[in-house]
N, C-alpha and C. Protein backbone atom coordinates (compact mmCIF):
# COMPACT_ATOMS: atom_id res chain seq x y z
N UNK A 1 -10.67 -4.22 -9.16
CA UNK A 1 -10.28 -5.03 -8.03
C UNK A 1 -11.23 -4.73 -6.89
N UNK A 2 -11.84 -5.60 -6.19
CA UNK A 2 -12.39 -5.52 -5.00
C UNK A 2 -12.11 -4.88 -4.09
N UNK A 3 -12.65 -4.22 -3.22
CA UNK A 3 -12.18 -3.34 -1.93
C UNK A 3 -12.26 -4.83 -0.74
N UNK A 4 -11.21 -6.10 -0.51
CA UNK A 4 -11.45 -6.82 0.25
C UNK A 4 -10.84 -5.93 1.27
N UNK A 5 -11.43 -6.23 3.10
CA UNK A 5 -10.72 -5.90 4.05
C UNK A 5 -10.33 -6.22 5.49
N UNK A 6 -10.39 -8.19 4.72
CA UNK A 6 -10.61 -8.23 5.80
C UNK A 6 -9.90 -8.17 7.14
N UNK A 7 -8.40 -7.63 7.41
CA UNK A 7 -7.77 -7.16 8.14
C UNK A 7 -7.82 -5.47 8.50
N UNK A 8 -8.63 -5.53 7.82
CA UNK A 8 -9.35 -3.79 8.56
C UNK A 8 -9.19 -3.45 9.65
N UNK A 9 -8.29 -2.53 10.40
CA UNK A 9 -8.71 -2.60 12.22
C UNK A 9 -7.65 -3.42 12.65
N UNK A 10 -7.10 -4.58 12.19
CA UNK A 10 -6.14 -5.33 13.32
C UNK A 10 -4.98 -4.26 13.18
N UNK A 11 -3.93 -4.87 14.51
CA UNK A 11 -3.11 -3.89 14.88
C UNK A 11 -1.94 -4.30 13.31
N UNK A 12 -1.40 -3.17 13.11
CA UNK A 12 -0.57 -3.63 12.29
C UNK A 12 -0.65 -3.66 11.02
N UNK A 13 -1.70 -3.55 10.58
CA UNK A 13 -2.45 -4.24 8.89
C UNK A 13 -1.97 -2.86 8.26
N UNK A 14 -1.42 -3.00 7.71
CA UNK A 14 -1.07 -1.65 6.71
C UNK A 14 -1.81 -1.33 5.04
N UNK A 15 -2.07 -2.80 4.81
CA UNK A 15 -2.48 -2.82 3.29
C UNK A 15 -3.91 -3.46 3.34
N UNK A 16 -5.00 -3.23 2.97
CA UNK A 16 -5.83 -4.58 2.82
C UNK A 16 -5.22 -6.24 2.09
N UNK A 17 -6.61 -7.21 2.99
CA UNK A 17 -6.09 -8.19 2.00
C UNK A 17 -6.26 -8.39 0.36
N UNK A 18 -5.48 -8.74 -0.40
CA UNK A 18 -5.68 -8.80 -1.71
C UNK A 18 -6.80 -9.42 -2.01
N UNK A 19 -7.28 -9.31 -3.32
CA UNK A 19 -8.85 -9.74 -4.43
C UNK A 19 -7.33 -10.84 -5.15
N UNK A 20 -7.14 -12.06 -4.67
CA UNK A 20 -6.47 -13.14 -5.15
C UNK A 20 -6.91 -13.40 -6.84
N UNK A 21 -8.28 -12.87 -7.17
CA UNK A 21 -8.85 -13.20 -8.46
C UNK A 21 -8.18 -12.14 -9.22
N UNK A 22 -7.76 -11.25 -8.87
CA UNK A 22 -6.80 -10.53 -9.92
C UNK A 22 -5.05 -10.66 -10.08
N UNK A 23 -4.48 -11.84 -9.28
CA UNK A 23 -3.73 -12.00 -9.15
C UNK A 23 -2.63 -11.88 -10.76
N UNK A 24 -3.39 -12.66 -11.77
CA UNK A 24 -2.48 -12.81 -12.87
C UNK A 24 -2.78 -11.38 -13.83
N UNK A 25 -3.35 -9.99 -13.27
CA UNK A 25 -3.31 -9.42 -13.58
C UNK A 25 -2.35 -8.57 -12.75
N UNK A 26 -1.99 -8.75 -11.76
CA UNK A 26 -1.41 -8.34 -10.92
C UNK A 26 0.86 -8.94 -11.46
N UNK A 27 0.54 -10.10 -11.55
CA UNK A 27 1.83 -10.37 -11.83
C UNK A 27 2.04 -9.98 -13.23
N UNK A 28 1.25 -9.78 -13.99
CA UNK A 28 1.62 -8.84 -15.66
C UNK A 28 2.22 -7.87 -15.68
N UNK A 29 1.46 -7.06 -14.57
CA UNK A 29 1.96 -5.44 -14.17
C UNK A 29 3.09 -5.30 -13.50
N UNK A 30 3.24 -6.11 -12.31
CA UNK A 30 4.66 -5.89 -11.40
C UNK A 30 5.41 -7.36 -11.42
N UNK A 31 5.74 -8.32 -12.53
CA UNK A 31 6.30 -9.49 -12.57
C UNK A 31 7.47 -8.90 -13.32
N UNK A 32 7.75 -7.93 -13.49
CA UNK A 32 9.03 -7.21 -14.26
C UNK A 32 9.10 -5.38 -14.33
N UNK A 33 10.42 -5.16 -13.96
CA UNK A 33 10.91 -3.80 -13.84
C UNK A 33 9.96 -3.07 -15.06
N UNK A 34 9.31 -2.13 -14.51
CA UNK A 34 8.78 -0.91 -15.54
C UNK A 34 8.97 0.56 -14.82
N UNK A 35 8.02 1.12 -15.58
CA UNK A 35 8.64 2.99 -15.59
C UNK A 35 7.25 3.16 -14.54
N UNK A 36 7.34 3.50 -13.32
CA UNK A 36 6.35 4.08 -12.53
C UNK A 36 6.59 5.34 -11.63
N UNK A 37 5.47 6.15 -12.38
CA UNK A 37 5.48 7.78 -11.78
C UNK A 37 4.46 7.13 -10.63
N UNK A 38 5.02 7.52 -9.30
CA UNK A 38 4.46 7.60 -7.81
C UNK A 38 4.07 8.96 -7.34
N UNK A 39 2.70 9.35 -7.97
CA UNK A 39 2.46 10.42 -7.92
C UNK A 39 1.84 10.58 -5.96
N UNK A 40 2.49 11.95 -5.65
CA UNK A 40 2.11 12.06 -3.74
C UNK A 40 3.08 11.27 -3.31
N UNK A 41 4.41 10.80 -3.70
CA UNK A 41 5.16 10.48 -2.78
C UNK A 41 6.31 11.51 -2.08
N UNK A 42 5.88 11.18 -0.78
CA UNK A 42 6.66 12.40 0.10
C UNK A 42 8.21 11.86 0.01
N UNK A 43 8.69 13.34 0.38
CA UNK A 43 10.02 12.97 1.11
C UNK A 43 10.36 12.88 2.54
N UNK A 44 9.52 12.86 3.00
CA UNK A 44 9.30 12.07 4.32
C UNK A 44 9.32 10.72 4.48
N UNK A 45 10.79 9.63 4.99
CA UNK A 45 11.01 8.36 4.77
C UNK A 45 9.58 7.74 6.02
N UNK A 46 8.79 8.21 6.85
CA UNK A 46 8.14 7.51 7.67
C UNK A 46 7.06 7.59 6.64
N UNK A 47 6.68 8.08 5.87
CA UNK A 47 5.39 8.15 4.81
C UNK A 47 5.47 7.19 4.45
N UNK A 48 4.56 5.92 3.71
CA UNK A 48 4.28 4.97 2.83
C UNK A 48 4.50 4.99 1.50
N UNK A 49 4.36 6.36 0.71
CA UNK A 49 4.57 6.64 -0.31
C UNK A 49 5.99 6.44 -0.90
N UNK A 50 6.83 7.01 0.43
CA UNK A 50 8.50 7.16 -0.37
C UNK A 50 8.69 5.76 0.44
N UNK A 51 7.97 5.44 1.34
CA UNK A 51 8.51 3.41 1.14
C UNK A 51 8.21 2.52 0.48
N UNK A 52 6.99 3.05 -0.54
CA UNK A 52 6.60 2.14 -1.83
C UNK A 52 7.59 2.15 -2.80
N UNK A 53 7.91 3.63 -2.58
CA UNK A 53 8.71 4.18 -4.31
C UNK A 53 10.34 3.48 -3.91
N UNK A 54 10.83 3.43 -2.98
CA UNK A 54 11.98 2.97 -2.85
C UNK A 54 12.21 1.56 -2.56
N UNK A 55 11.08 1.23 -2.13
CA UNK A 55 11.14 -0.56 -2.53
C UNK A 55 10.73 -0.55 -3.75
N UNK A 56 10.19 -0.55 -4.91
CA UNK A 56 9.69 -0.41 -6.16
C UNK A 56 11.79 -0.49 -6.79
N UNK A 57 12.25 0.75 -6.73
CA UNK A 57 13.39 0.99 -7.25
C UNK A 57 14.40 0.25 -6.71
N UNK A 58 14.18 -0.52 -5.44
CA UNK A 58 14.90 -1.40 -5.12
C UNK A 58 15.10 -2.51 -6.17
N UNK A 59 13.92 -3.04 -6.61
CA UNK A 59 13.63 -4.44 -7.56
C UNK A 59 13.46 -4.16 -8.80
N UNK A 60 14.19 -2.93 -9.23
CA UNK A 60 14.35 -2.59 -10.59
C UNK A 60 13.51 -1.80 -11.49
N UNK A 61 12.59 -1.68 -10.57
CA UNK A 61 11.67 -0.61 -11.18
C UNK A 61 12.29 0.61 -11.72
N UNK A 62 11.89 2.05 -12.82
CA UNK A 62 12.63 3.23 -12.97
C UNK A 62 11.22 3.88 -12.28
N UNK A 63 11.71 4.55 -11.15
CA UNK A 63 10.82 5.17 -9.80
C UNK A 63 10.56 6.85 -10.32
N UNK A 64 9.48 7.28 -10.88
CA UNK A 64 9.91 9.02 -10.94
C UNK A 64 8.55 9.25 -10.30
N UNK A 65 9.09 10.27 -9.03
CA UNK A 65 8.47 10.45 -7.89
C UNK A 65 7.57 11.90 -8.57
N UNK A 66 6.54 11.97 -8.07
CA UNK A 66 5.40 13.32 -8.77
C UNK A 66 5.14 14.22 -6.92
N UNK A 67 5.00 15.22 -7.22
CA UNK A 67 5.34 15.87 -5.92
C UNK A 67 5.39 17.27 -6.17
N UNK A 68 4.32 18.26 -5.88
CA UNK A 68 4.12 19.52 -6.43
C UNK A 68 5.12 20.52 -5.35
N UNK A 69 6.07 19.85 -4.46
CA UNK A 69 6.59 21.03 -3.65
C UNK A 69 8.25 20.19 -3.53
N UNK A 70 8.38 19.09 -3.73
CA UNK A 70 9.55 18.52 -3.31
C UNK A 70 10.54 18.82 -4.79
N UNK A 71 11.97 18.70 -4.60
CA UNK A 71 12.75 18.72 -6.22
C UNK A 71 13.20 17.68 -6.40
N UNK A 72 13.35 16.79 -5.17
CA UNK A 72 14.26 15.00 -5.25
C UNK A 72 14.18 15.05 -4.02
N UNK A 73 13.58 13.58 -3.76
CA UNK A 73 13.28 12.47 -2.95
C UNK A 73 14.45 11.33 -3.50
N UNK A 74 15.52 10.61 -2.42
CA UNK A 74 16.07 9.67 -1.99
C UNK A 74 16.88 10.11 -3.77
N UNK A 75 17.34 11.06 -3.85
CA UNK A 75 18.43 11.16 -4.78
C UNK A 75 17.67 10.83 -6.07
N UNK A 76 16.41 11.12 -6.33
CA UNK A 76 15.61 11.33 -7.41
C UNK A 76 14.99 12.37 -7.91
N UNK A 77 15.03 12.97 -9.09
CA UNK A 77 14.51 13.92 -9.55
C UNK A 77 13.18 13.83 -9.61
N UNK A 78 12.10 14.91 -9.14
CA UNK A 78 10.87 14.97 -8.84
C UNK A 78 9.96 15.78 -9.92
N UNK A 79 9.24 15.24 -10.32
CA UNK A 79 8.41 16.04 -11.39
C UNK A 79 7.29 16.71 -10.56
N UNK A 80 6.28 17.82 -11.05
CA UNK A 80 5.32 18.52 -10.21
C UNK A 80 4.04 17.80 -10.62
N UNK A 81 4.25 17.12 -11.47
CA UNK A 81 3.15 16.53 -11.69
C UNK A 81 2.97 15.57 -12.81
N UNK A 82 2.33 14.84 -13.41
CA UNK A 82 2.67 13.72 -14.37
C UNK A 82 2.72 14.33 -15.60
N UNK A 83 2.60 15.72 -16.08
CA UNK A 83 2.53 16.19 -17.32
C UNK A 83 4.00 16.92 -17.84
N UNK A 84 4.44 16.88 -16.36
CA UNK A 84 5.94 17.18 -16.88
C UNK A 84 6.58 16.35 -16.90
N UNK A 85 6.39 15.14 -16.82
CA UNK A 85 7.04 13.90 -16.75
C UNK A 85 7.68 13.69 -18.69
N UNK A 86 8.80 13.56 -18.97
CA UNK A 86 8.68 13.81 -21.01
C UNK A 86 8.09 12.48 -21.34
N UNK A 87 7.97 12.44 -22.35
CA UNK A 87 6.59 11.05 -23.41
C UNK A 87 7.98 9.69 -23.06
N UNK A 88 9.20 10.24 -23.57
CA UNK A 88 10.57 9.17 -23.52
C UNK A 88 10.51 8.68 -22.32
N UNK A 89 10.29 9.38 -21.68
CA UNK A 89 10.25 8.34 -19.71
C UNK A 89 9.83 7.32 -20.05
N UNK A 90 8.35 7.02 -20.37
CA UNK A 90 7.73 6.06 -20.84
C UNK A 90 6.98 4.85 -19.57
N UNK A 91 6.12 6.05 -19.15
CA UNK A 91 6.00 5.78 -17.48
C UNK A 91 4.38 4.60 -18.28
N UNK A 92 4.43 3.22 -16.97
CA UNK A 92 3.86 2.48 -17.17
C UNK A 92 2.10 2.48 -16.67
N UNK A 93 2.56 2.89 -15.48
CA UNK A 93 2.01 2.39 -14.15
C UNK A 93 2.28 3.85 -13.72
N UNK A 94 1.11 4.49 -13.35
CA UNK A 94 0.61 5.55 -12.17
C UNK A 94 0.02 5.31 -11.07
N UNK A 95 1.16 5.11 -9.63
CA UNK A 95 0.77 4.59 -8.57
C UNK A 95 0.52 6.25 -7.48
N UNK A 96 -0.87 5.96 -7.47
CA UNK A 96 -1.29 7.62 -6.61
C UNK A 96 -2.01 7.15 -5.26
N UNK A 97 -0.77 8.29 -4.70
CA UNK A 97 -0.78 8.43 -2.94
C UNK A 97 -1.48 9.72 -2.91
N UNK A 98 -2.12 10.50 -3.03
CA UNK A 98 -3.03 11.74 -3.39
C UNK A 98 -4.62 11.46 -2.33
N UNK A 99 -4.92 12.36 -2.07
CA UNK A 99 -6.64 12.36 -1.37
C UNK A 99 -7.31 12.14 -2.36
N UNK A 100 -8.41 11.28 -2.69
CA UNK A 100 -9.52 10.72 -3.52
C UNK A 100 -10.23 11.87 -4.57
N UNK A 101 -10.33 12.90 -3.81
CA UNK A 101 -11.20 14.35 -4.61
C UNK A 101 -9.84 14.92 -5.47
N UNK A 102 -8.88 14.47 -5.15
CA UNK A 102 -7.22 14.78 -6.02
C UNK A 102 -7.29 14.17 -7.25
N UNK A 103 -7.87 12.46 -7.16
CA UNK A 103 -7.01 12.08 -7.97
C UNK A 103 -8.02 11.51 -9.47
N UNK A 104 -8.95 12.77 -10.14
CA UNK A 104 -9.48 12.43 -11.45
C UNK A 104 -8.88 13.50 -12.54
N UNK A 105 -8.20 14.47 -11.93
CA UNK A 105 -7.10 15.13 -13.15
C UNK A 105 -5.74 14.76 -13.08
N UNK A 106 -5.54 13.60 -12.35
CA UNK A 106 -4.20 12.48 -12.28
C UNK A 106 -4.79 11.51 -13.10
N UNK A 107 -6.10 10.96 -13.36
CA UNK A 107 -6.31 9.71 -14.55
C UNK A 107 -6.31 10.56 -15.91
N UNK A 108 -6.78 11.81 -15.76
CA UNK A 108 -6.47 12.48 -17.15
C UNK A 108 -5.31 12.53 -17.38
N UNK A 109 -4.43 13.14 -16.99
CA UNK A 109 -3.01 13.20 -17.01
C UNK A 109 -2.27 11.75 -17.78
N UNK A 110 -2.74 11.06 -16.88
CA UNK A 110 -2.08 9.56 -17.15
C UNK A 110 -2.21 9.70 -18.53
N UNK A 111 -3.54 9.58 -18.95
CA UNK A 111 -3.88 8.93 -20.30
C UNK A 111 -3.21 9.60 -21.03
N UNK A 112 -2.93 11.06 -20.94
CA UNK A 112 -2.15 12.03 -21.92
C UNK A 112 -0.88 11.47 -21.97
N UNK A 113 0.05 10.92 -21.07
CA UNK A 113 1.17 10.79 -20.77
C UNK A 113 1.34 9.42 -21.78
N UNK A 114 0.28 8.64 -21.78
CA UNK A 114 0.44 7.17 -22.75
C UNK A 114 0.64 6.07 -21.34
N UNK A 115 0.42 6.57 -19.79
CA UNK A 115 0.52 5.19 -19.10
C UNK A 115 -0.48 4.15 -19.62
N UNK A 116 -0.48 2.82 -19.07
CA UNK A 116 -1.44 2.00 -19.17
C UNK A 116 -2.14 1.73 -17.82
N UNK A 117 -1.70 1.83 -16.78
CA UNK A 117 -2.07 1.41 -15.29
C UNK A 117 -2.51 2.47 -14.61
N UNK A 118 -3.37 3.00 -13.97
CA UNK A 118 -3.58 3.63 -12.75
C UNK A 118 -3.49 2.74 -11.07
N UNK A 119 -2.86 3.00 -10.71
CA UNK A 119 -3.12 2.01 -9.49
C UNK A 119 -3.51 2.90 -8.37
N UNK A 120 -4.50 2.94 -7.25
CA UNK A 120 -5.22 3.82 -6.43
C UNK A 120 -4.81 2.94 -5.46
N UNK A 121 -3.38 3.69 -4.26
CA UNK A 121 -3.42 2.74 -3.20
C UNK A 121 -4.62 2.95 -2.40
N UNK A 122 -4.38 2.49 -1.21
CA UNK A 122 -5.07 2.59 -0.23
C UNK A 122 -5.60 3.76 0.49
N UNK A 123 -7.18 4.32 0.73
CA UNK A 123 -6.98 5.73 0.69
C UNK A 123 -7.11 6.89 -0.29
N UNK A 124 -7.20 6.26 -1.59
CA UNK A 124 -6.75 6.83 -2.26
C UNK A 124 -7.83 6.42 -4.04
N UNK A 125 -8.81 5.90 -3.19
CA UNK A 125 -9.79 4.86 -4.11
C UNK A 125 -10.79 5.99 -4.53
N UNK A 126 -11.31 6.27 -5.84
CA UNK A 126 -12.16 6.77 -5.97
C UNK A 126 -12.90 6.46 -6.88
N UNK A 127 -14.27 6.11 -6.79
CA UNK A 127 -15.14 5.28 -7.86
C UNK A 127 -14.86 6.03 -9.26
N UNK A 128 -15.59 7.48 -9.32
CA UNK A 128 -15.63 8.06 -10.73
C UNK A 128 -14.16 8.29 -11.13
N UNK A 129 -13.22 8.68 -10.05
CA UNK A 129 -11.97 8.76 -11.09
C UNK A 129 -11.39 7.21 -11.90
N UNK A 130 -11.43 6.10 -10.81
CA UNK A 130 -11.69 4.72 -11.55
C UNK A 130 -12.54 4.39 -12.93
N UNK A 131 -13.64 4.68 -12.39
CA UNK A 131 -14.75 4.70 -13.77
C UNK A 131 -14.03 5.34 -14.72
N UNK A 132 -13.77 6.75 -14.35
CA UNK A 132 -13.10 7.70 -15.64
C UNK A 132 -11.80 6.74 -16.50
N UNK A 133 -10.88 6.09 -15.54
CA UNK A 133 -9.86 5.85 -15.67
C UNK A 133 -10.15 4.50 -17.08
N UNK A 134 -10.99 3.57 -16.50
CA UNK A 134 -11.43 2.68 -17.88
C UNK A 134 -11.96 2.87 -19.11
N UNK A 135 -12.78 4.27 -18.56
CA UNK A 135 -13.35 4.85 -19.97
C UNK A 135 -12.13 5.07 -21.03
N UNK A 136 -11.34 5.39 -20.14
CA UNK A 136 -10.03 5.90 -21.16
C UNK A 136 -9.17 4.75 -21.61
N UNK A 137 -9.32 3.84 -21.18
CA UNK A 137 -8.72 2.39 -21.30
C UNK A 137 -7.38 2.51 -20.78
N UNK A 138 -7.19 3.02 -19.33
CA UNK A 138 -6.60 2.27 -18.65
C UNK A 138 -6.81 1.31 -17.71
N UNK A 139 -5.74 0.42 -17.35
CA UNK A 139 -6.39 -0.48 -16.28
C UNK A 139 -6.00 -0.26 -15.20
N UNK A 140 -6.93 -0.90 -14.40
CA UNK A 140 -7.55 -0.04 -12.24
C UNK A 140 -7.02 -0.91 -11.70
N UNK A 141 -6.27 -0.67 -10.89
CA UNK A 141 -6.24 -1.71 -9.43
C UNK A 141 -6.72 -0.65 -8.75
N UNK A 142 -7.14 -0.66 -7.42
CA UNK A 142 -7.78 0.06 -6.09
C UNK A 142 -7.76 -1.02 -4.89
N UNK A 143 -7.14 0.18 -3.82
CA UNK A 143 -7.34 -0.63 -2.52
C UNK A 143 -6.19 -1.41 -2.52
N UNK A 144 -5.40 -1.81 -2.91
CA UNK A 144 -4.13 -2.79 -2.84
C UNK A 144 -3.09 -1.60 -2.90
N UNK A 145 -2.04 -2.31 -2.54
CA UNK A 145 -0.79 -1.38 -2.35
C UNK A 145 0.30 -2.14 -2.84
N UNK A 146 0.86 -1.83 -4.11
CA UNK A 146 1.96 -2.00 -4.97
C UNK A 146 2.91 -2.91 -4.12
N UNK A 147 3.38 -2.60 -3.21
CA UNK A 147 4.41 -3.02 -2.55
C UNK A 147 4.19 -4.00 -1.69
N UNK A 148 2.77 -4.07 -0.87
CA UNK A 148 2.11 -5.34 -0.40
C UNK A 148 2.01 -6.63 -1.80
N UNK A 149 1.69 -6.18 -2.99
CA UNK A 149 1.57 -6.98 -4.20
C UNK A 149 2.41 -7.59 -4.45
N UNK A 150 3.33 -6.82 -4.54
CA UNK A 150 4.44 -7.86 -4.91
C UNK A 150 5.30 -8.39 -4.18
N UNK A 151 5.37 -8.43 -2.73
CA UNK A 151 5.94 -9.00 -1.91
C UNK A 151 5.14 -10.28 -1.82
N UNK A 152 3.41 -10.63 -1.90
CA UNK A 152 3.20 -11.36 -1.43
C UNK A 152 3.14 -12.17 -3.13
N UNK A 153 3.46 -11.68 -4.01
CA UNK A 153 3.56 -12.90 -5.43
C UNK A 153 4.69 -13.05 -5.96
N UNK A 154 5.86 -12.16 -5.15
CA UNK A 154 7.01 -12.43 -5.64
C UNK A 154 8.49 -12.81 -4.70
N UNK A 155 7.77 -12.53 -3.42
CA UNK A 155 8.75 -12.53 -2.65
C UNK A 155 9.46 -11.26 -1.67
N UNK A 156 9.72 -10.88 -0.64
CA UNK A 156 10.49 -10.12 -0.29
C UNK A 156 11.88 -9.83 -1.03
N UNK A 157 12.53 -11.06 -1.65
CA UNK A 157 13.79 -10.65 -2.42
C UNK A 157 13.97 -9.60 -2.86
């Protein structure tokens, strides 16, 4: 996915604007409830992370929050990291809120775990762990934010 931006800088802009050309790859992934480990989501409700993961679980998603110091966020059990997550979870989608130099033994992880998705919000983009991430055949979004996504292809509902 493109790094578009072009609301970069205005007051307010929380997400970049979407790469519209990945859209029907976009509604494959979040057009129906799946298993997503939100790896770096705080328990801090002003963070972005635990407002992705709890709108996510709002719309049916199964939310398991990754978090090397927290035990449960918003009445959820917290794994330390995606390898303790068990194979039965059957996590889809790895959405990582993590610093960029964090997150290329989170695409390893994934692949061990059997996800199919890495998603790199915002912040959180890193070319070689991306690169790494396809080598392994998962698929990349970067720069978009889960929860901006599907509000704007599915609705606030």
């Amino acid at each position: 996915m493109s790094d578009a931006r072009e609301n970069e800088g205005a007051p307010g802009a929380a997400c970049p604007v979407p790469d519209r050309s990945a859209d029907a790859r976009v509604r494959e992934w979040l057009g129906r409830p799946r298993v997503v480990a939100v790896v770096g989501m705080s328990p801090d409700p002003a963070r972005p992370s635990y407002d992705v993961g709890l709108y996510l679980r709002e719309r049916g998603f199964t939310v398991i929050p990754v978090h090397p110091k927290a035990t449960e966020i918003a009445g959820l059990r917290v794994e330390r990291d995606l390898g303790a997550i068990p194979a039965a979870a059957g996590v889809e989608i790895v959405d990582i809120f993590v610093a960029p130099e964090r997150t290329l033994p989170i695409v390893e992880q994934a692949a061990r775990i059997g996800a199919k998705v890495v998603w790199f919000q915002p912040g959180a983009e890193h070319p070689a762990a991306e690169m790494r991430a396809r080598e392994l055949g998962l698929e990349v979004f970067s720069g978009t934010c889960t929860k901006a996504e599907h509000r704007r292809l599915f609705g606030p509902g």
